[in-house]
PDB file of N, CA and C in Angstrom:
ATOM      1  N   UNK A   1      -0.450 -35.681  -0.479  1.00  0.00           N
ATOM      2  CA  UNK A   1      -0.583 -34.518   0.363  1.00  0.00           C
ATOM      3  C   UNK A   1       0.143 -33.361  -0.291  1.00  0.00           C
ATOM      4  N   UNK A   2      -0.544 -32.437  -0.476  1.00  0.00           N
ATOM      5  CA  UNK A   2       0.048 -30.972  -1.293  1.00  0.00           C
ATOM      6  C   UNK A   2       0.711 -29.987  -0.022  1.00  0.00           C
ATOM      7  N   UNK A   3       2.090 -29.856  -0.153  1.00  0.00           N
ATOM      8  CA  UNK A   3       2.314 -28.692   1.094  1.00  0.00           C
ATOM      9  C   UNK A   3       2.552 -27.443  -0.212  1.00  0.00           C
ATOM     10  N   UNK A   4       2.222 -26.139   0.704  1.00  0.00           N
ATOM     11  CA  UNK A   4       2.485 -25.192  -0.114  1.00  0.00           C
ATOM     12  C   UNK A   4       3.087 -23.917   0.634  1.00  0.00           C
ATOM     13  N   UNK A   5       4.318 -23.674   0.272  1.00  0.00           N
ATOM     14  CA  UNK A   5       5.271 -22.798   0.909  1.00  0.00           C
ATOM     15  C   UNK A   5       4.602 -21.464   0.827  1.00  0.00           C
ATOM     16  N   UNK A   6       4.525 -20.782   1.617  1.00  0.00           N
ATOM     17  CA  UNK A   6       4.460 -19.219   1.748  1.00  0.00           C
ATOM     18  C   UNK A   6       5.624 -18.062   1.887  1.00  0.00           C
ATOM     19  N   UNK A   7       6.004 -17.717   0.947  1.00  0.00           N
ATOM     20  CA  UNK A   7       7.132 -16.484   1.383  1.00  0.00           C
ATOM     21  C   UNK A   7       6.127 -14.946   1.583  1.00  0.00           C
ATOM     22  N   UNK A   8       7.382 -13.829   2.056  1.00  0.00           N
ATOM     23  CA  UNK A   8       6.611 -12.729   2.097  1.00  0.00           C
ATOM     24  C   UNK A   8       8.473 -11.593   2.108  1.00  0.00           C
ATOM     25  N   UNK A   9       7.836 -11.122   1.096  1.00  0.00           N
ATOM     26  CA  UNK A   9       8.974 -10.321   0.252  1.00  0.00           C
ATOM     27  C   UNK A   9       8.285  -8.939   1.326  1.00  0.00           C
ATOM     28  N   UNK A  10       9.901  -8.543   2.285  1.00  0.00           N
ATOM     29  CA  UNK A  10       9.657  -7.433   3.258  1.00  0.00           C
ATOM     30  C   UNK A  10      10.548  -6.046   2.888  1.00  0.00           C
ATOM     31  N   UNK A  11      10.255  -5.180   2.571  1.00  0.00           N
ATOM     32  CA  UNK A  11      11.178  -4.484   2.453  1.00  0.00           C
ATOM     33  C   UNK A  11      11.064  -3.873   3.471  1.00  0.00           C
ATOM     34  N   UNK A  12      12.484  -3.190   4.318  1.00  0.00           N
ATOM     35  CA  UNK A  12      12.505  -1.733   4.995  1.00  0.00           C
ATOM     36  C   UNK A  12      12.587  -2.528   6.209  1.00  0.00           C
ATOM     37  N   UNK A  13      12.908  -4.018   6.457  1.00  0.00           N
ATOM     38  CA  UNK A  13      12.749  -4.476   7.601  1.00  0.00           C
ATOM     39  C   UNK A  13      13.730  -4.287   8.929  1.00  0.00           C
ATOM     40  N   UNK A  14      14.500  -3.622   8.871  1.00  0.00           N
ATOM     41  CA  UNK A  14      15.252  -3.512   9.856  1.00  0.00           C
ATOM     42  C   UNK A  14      14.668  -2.320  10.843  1.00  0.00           C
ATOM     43  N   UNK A  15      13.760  -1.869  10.564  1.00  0.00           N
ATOM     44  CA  UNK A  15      12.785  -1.375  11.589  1.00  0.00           C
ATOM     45  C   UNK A  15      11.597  -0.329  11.248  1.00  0.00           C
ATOM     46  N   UNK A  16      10.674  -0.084  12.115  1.00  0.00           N
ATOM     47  CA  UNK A  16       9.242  -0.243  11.941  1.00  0.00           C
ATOM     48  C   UNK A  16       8.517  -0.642  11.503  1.00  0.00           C
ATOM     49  N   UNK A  17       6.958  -0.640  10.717  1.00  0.00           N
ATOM     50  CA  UNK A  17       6.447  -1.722  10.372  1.00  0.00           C
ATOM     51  C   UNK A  17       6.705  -3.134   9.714  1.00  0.00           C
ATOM     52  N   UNK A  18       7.999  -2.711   9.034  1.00  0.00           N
ATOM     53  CA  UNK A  18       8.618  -4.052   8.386  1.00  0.00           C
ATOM     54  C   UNK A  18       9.401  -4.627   8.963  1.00  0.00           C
ATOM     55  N   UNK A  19       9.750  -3.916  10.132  1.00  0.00           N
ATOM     56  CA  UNK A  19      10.397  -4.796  11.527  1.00  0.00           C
ATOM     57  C   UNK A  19       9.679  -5.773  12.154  1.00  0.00           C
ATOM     58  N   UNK A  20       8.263  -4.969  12.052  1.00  0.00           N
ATOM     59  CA  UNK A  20       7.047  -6.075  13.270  1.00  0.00           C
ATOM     60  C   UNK A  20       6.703  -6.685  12.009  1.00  0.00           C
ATOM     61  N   UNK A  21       6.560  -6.430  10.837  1.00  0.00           N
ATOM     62  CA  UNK A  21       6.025  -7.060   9.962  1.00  0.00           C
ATOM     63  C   UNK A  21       6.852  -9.192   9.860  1.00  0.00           C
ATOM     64  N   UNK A  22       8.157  -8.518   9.516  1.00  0.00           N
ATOM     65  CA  UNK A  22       9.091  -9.692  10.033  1.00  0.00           C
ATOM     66  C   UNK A  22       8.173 -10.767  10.800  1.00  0.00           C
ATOM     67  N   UNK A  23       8.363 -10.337  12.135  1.00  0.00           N
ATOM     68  CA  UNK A  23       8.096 -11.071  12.885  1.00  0.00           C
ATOM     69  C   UNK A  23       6.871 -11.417  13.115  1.00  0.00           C
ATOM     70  N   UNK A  24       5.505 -11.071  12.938  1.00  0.00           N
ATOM     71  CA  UNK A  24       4.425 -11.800  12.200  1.00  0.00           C
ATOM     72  C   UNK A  24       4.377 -12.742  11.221  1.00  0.00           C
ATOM     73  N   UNK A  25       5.362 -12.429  10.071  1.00  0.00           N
ATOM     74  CA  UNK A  25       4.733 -13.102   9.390  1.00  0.00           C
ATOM     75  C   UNK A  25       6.032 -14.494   9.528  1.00  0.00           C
ATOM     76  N   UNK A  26       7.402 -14.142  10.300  1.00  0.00           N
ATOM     77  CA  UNK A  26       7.940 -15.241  10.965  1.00  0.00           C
ATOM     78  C   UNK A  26       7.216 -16.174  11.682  1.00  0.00           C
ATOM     79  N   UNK A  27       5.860 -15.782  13.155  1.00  0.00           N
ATOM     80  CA  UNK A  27       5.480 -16.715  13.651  1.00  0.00           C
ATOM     81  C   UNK A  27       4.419 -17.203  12.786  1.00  0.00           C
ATOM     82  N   UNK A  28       3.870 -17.076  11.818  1.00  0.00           N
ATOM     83  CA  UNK A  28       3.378 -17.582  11.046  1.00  0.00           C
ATOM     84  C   UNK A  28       3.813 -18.383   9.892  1.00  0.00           C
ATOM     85  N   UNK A  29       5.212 -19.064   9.929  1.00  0.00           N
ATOM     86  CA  UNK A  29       5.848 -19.700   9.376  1.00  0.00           C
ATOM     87  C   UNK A  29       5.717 -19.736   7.622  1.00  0.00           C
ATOM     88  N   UNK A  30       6.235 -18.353   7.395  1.00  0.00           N
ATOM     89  CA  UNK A  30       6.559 -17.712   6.428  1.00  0.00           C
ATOM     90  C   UNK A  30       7.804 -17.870   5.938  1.00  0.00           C
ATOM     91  N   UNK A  31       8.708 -17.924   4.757  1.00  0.00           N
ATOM     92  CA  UNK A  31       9.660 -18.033   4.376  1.00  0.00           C
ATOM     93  C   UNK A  31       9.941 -16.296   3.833  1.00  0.00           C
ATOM     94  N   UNK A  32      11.193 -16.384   4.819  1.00  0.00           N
ATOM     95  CA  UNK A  32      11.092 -14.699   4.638  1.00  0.00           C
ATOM     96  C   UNK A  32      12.397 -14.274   3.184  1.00  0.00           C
ATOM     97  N   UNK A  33      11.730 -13.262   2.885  1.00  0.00           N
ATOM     98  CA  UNK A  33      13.509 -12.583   1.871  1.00  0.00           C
ATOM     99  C   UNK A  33      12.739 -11.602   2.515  1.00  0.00           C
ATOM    100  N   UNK A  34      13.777 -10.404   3.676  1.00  0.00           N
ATOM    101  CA  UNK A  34      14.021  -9.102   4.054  1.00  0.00           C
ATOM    102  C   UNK A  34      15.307  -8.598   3.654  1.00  0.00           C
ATOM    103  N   UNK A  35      14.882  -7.397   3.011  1.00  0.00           N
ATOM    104  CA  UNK A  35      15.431  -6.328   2.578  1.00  0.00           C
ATOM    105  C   UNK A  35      15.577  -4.912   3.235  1.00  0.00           C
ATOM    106  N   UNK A  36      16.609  -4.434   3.864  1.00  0.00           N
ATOM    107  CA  UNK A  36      16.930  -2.939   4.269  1.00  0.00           C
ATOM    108  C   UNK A  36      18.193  -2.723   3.785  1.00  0.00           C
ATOM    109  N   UNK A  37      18.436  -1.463   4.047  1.00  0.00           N
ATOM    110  CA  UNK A  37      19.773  -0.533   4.001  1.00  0.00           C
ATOM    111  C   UNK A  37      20.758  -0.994   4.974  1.00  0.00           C
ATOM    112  N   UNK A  38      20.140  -0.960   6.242  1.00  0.00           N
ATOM    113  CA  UNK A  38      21.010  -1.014   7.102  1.00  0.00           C
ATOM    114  C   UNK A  38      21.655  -2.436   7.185  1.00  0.00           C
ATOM    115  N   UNK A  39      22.318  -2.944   7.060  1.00  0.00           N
ATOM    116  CA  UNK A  39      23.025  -4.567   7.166  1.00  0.00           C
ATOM    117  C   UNK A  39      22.808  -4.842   8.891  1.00  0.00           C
ATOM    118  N   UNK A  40      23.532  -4.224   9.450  1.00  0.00           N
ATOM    119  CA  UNK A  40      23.655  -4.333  11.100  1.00  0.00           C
ATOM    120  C   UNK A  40      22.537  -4.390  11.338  1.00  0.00           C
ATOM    121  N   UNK A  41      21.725  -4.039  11.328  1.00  0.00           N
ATOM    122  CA  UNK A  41      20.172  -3.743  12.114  1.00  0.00           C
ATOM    123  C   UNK A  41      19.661  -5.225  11.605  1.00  0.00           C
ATOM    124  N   UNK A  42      19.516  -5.593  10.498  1.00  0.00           N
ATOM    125  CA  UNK A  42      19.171  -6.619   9.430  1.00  0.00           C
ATOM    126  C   UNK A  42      19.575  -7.766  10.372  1.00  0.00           C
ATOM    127  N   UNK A  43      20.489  -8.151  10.718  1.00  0.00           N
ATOM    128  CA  UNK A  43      21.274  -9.007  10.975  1.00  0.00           C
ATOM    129  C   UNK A  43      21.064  -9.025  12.699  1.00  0.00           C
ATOM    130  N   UNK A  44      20.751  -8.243  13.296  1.00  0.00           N
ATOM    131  CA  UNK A  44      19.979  -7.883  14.507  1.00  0.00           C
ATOM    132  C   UNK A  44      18.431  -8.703  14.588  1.00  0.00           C
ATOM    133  N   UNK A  45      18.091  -8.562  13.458  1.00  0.00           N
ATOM    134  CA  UNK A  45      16.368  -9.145  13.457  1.00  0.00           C
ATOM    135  C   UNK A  45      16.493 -10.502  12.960  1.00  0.00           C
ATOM    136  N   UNK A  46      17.686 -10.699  12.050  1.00  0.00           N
ATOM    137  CA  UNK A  46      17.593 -12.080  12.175  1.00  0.00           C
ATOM    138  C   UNK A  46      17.894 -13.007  13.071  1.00  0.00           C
ATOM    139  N   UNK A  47      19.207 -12.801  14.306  1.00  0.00           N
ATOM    140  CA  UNK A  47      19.177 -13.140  15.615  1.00  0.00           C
ATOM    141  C   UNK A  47      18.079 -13.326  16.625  1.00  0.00           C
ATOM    142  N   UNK A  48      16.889 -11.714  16.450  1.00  0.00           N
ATOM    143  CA  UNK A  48      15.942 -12.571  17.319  1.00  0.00           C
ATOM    144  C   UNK A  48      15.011 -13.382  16.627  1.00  0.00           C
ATOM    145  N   UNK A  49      14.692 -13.595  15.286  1.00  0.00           N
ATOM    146  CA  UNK A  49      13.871 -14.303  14.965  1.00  0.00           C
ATOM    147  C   UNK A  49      14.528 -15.689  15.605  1.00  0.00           C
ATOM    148  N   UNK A  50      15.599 -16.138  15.300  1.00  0.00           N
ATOM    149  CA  UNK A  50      16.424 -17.157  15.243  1.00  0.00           C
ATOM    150  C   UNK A  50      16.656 -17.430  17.046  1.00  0.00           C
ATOM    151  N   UNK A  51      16.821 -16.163  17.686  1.00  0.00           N
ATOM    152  CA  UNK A  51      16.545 -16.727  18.851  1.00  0.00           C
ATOM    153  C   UNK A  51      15.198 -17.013  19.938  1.00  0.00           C
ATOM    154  N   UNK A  52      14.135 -16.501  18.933  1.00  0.00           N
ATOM    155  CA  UNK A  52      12.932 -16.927  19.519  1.00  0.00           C
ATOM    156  C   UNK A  52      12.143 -18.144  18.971  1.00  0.00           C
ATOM    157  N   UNK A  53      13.006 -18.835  18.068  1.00  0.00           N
ATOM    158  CA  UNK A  53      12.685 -19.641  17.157  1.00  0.00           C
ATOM    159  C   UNK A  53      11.057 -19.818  16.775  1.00  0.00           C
ATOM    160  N   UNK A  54      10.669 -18.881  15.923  1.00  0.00           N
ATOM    161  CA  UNK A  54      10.101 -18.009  14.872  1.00  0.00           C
ATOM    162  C   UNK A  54      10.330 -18.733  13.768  1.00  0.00           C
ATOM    163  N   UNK A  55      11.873 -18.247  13.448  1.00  0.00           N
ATOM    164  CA  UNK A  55      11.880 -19.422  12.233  1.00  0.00           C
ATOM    165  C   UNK A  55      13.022 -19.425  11.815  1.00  0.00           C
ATOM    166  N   UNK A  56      13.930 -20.473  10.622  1.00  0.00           N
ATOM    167  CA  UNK A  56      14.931 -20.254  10.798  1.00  0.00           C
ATOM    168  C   UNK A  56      15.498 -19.908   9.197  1.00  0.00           C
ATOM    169  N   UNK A  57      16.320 -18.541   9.474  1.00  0.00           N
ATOM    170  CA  UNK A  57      16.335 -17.313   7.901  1.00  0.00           C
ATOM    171  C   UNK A  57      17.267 -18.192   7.680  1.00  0.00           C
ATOM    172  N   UNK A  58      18.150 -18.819   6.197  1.00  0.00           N
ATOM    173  CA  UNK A  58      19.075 -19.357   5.688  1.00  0.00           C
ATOM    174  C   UNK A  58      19.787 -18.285   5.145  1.00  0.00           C
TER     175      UNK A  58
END
């Protein structure tokens, strides 16, 4: 059986389209690397992914 991982390289994600983007391609069980400026905000979106269990960012 072949599994085959999907990532999706986000930039700008700590908000607007790469905010919702996140979280699409979270419930679609994506392996995420997000990238923004803002750290706080960042770290905000990974809480709700993590608390809507979406998926879980390492």
């Amino acid at each position: 059986m072949k599994t085959t991982t999907k990532t999706a390289l986000i930039t700008g994600a700590s908000s607007g389209i790469g905010k919702e983007l996140a979280f699409v391609f979270a419930r679609n069980n994506y392996d995420l690397v997000l990238v923004a400026r803002r750290k706080e905000r960042l770290e905000e979106i990974k809480e709700i992914i993590k608390r809507n269990n979406l998926f879980l960012l390492k």
